[in-house]
C-alpha atoms as a PDB file:
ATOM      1  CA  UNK A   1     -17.856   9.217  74.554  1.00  0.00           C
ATOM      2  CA  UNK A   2     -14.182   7.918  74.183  1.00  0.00           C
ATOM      3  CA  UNK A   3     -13.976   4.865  71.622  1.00  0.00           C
ATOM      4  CA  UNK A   4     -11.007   2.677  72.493  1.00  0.00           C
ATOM      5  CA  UNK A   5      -9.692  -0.772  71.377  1.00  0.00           C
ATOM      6  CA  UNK A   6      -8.616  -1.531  75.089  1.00  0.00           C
ATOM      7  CA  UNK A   7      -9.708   0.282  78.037  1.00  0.00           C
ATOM      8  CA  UNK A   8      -6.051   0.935  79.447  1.00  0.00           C
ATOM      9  CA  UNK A   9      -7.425   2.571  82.364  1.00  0.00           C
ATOM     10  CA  UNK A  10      -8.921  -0.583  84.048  1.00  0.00           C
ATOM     11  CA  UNK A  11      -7.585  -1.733  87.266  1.00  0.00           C
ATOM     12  CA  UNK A  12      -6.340  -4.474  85.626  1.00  0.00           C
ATOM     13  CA  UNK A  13      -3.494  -2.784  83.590  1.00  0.00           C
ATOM     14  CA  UNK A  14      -2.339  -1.230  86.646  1.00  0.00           C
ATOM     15  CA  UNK A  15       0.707  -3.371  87.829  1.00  0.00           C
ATOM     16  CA  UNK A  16       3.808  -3.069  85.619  1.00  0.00           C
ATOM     17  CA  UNK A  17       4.256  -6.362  86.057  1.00  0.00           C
ATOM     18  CA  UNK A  18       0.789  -7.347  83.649  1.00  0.00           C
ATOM     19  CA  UNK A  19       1.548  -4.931  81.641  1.00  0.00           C
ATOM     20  CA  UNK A  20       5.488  -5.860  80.433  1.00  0.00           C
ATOM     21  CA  UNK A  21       3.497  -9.606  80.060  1.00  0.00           C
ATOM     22  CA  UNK A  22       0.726  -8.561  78.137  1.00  0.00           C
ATOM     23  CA  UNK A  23       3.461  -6.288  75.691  1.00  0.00           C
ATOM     24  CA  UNK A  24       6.075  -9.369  75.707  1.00  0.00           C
ATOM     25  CA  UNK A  25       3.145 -12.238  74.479  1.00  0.00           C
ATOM     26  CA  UNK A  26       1.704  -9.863  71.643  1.00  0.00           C
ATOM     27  CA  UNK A  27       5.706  -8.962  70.625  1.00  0.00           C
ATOM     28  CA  UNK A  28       6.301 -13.077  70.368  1.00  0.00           C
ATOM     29  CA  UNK A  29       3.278 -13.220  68.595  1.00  0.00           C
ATOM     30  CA  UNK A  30       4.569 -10.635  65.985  1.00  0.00           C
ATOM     31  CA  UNK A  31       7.800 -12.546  65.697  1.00  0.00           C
ATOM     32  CA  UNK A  32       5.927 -15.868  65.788  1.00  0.00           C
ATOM     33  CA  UNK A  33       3.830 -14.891  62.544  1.00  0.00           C
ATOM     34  CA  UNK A  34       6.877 -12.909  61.176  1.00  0.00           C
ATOM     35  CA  UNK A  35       8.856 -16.671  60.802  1.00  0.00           C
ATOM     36  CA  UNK A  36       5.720 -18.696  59.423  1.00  0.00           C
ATOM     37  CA  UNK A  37       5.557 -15.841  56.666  1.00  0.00           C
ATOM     38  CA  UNK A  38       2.200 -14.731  57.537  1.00  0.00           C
ATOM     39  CA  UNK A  39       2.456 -10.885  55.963  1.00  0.00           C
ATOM     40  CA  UNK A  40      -1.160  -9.479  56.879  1.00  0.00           C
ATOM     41  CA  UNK A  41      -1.059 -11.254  59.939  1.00  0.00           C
ATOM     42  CA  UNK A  42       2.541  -9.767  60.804  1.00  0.00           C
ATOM     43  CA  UNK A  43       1.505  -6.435  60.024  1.00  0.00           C
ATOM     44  CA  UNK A  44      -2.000  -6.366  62.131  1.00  0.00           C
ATOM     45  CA  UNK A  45      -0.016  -7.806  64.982  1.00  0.00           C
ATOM     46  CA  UNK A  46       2.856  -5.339  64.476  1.00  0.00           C
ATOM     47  CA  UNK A  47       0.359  -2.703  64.531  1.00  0.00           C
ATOM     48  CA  UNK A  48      -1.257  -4.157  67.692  1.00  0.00           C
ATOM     49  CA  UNK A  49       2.098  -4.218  69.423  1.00  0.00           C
ATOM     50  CA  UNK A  50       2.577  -0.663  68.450  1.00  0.00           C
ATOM     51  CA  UNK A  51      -0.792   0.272  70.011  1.00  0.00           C
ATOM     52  CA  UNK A  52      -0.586  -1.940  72.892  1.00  0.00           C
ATOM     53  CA  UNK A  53       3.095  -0.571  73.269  1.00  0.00           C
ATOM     54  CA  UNK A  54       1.505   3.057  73.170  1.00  0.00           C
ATOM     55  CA  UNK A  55      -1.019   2.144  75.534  1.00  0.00           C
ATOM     56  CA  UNK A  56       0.574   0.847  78.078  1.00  0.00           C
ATOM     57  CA  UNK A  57       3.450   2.589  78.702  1.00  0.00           C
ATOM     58  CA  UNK A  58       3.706   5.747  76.514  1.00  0.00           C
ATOM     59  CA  UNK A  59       0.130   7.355  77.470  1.00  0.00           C
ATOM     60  CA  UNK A  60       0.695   7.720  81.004  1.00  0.00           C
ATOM     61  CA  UNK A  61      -3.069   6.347  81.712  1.00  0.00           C
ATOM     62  CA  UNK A  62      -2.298   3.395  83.666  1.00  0.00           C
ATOM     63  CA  UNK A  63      -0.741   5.328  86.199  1.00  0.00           C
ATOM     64  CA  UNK A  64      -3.230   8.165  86.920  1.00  0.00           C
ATOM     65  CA  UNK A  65      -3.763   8.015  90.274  1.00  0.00           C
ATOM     66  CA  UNK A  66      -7.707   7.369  91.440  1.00  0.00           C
ATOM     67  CA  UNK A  67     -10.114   9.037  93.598  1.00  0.00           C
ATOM     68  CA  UNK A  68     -12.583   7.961  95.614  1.00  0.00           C
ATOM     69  CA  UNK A  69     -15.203   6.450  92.924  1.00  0.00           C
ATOM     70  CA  UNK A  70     -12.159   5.038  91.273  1.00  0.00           C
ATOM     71  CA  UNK A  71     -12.329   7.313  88.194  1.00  0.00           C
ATOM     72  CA  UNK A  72      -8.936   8.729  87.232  1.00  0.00           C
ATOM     73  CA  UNK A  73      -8.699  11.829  88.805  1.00  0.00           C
ATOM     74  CA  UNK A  74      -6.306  13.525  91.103  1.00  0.00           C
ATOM     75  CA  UNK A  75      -6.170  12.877  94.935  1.00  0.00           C
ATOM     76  CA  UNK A  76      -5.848  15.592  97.296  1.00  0.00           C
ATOM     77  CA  UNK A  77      -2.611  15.784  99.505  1.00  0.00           C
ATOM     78  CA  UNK A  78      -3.440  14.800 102.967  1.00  0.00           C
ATOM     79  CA  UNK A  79      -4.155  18.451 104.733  1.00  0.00           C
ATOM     80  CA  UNK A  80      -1.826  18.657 108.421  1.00  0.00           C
ATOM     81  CA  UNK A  81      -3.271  16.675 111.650  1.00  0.00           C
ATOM     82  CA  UNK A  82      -5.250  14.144 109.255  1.00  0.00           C
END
């Protein structure tokens, strides 16, 4: 069993357009809490943004293309005449 924060292989991470959005409102957030001098709270949301950051874009999960049950897995090249 895989323990994870976020599941960053759901279908709803897959456009890049979510997930620049989801990155850019947790980065404000960071900055937001940076200027109202919140320490701990800058430093769990700098941490999120890291992760988030990591999991969107850097892991290469989001774009694993699906198979048929719509588990990550690799679909097989259409065979000649199909």
């Amino acid at each position: 069993m895989r323990w994870a924060l976020i599941d960053f292989r759901h279908p709803f991470f897959r456009p890049m357009t979510r997930r620049v959005v989801i990155f850019a409102l947790v980065a404000i957030w960071t900055v937001v809490e940076f200027f109202a001098g919140s320490q701990g709270w800058v430093i769990f949301f700098a941490a999120l943004t890291a992760y988030v950051g990591w999991g969107l874009f850097l892991s290469g999960q989001p774009d694993e293309p699906l198979d048929a049950d719509g588990q990550p897995g690799h679909d097989p090249a259409p065979k000649d005449g199909e």
